[in-house]
Protein backbone atom coordinates (compact mmCIF):
# COMPACT_ATOMS: atom_id res chain seq x y z
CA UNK A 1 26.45 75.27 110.95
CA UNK A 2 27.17 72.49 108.54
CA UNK A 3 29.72 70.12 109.19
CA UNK A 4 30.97 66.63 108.04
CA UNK A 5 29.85 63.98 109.59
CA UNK A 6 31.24 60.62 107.50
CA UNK A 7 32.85 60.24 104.26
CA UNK A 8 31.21 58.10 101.69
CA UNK A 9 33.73 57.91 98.61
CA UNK A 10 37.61 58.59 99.02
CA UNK A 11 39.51 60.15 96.63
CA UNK A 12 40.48 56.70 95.03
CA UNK A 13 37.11 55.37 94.87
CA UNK A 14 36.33 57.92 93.07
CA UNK A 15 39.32 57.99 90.56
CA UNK A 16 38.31 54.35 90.31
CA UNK A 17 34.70 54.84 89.31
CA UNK A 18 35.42 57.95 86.57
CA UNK A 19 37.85 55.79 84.69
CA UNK A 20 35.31 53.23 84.55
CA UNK A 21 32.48 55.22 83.65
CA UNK A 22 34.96 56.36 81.01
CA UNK A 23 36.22 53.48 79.38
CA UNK A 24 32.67 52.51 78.88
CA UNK A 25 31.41 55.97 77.86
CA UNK A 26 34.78 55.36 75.25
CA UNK A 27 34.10 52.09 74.21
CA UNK A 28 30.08 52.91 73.33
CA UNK A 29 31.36 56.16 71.58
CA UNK A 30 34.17 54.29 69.47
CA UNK A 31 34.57 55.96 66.07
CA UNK A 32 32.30 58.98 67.26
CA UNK A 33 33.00 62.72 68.58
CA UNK A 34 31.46 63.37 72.04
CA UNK A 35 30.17 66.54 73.22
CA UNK A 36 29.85 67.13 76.95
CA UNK A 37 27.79 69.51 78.67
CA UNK A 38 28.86 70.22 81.97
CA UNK A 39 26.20 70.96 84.22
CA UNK A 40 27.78 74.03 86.31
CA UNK A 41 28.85 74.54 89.03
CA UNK A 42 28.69 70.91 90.75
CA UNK A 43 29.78 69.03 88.18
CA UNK A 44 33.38 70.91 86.38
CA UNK A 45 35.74 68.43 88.55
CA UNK A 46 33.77 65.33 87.54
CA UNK A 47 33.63 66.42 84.21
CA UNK A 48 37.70 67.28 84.18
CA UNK A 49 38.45 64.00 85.53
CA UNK A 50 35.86 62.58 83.18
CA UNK A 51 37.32 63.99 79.60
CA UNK A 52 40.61 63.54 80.90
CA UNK A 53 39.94 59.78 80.81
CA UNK A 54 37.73 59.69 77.79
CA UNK A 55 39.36 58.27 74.86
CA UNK A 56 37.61 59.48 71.35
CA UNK A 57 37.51 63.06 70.65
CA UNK A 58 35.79 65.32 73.13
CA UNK A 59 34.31 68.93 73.24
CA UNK A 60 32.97 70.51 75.62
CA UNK A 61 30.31 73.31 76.96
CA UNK A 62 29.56 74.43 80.24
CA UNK A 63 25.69 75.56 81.01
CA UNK A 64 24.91 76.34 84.92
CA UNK A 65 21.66 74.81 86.63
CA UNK A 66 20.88 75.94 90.44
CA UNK A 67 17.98 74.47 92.24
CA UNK A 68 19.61 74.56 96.01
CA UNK A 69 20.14 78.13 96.41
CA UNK A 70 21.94 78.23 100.07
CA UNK A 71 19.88 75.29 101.48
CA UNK A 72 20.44 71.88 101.69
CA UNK A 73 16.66 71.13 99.99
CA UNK A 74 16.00 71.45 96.30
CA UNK A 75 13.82 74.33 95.77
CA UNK A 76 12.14 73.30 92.69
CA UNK A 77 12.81 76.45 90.63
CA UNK A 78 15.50 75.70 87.87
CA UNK A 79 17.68 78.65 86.90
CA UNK A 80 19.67 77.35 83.54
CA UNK A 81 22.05 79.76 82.55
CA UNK A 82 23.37 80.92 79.98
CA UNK A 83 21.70 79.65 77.13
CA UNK A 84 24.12 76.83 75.13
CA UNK A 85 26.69 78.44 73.21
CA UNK A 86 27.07 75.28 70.33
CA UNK A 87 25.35 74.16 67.65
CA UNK A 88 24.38 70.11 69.16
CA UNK A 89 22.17 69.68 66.05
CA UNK A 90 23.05 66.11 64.72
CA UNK A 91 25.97 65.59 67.95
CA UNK A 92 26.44 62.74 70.29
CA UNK A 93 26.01 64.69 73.55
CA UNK A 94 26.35 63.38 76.77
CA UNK A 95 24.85 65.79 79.46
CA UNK A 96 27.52 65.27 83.23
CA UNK A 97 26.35 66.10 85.77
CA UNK A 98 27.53 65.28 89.39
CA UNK A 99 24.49 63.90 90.97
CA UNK A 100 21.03 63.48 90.51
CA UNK A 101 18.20 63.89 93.14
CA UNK A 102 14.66 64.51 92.18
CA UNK A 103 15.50 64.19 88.30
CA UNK A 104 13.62 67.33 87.72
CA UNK A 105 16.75 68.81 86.75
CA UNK A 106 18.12 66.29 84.02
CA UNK A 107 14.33 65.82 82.68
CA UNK A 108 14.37 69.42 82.17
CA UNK A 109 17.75 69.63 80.31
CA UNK A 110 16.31 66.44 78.46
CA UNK A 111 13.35 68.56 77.31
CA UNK A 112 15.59 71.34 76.47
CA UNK A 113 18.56 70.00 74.69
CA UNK A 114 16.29 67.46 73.03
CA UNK A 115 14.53 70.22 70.74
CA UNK A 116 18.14 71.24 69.61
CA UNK A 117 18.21 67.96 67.64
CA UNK A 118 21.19 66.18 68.41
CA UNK A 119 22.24 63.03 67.12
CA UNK A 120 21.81 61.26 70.92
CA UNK A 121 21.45 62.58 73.49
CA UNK A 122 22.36 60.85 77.39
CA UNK A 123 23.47 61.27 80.56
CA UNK A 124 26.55 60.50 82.89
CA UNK A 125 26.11 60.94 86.74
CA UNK A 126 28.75 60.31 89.61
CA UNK A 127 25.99 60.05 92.11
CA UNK A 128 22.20 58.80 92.25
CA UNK A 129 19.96 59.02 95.06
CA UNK A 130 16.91 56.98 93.21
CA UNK A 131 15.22 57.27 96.39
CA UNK A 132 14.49 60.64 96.05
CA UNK A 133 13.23 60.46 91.94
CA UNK A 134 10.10 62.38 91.24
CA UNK A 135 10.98 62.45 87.09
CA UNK A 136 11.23 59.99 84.47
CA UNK A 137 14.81 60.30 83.40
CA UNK A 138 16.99 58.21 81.93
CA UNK A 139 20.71 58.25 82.92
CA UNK A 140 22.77 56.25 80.61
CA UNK A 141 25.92 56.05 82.88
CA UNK A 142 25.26 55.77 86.76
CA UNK A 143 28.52 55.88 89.27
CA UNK A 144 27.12 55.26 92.70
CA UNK A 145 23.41 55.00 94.14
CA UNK A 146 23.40 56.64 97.70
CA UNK A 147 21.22 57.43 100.61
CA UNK A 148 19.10 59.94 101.02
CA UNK A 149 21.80 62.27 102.27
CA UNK A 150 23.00 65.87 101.63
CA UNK A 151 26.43 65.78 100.59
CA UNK A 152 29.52 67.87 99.65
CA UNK A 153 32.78 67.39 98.45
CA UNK A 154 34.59 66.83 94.95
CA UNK A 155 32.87 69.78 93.34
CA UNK A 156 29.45 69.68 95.28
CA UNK A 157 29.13 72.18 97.61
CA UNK A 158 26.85 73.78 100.69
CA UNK A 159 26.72 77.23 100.84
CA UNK A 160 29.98 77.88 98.20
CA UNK A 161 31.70 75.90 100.68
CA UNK A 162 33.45 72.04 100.72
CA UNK A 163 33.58 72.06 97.16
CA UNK A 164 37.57 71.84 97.12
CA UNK A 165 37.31 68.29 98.94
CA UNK A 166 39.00 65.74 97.14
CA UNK A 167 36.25 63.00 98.69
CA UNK A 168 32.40 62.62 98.96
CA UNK A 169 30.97 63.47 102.17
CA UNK A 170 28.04 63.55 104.22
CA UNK A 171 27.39 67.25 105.92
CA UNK A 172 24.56 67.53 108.10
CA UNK A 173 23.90 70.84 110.43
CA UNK A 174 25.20 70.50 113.85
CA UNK A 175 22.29 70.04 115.45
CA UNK A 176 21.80 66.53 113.39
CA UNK A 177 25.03 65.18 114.45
């Protein structure tokens, strides 16, 4: 059983640290268009509160990435569906994702997205746990660095579950706490 054990970002910390990330994703996009790609299903609240606080034109595209499965370990085998829906060829993209662990993930999308030909192509995360990198990736926009924990909340989940918290926690299985 998985259950909370501390939380590490309220809800206002992290309404704090998207418009931040935001007015400096705005200011270094001035006079541009931005397209987002969401990185499903983690990341659609960070990138909702994220647009909503971006201030040059935005689109967006959703694509879903699943490494977890039902565990709390990454197990290496990315499934990216479905395949991108736009045209990025000579775009400003910004790829969002919620957090990054390993980097395999994001270096992947990187390697991806990058034979579309975009314009630029970067990365916004709420979360980094650089302890944990394995990949060369480059992530434009960082919101926190954080342990080496598993954690839920604000669109991350365990399981389908915690996803709906408005806050960042720490879950750990019973037998941890």
């Amino acid at each position: 059983m998985i259950e909370i054990s501390e939380i590490l970002f309220d809800e206002q910390t992290i309404n704090d640290k998207v418009r931040d990330l935001a007015a400096r994703i705005s200011r270094d996009y001035a006079g541009r268009n931005l397209f987002l790609i969401s990185i499903l299903k983690g990341a659609f609240m960070f990138t909702a509160d994220l647009m909503r606080s971006i201030t040059v034109p935005v689109c967006v595209s959703f694509i879903r990435v699943s490494s977890y499965g039902m565990g709390t370990e990454s197990s290496h085998k990315l499934s990216i569906t479905p395949e991108l829906d736009v045209d990025i060829r000579g775009k400003h993209v910004l790829l969002v994702d919620t957090i990054v662990d390993t980097g395999k993930t994001l270096a992947s999308l990187y390697g991806k997205f990058t034979n579309h030909n975009p314009a630029s192509l970067k990365a916004v995360v709420l979360l980094d746990k650089m302890s944990r990198r394995t990949a060369e990736v480059s992530i434009a926009y960082r919101g926190f660095e954080i342990p080496n924990k598993f954690v839920v909340g604000y669109g991350m989940d365990h399981a389908e579950r915690f996803r709906n918290l408005p806050y960042i926690a720490v879950a750990q299985t019973s037998q941890e706490s």
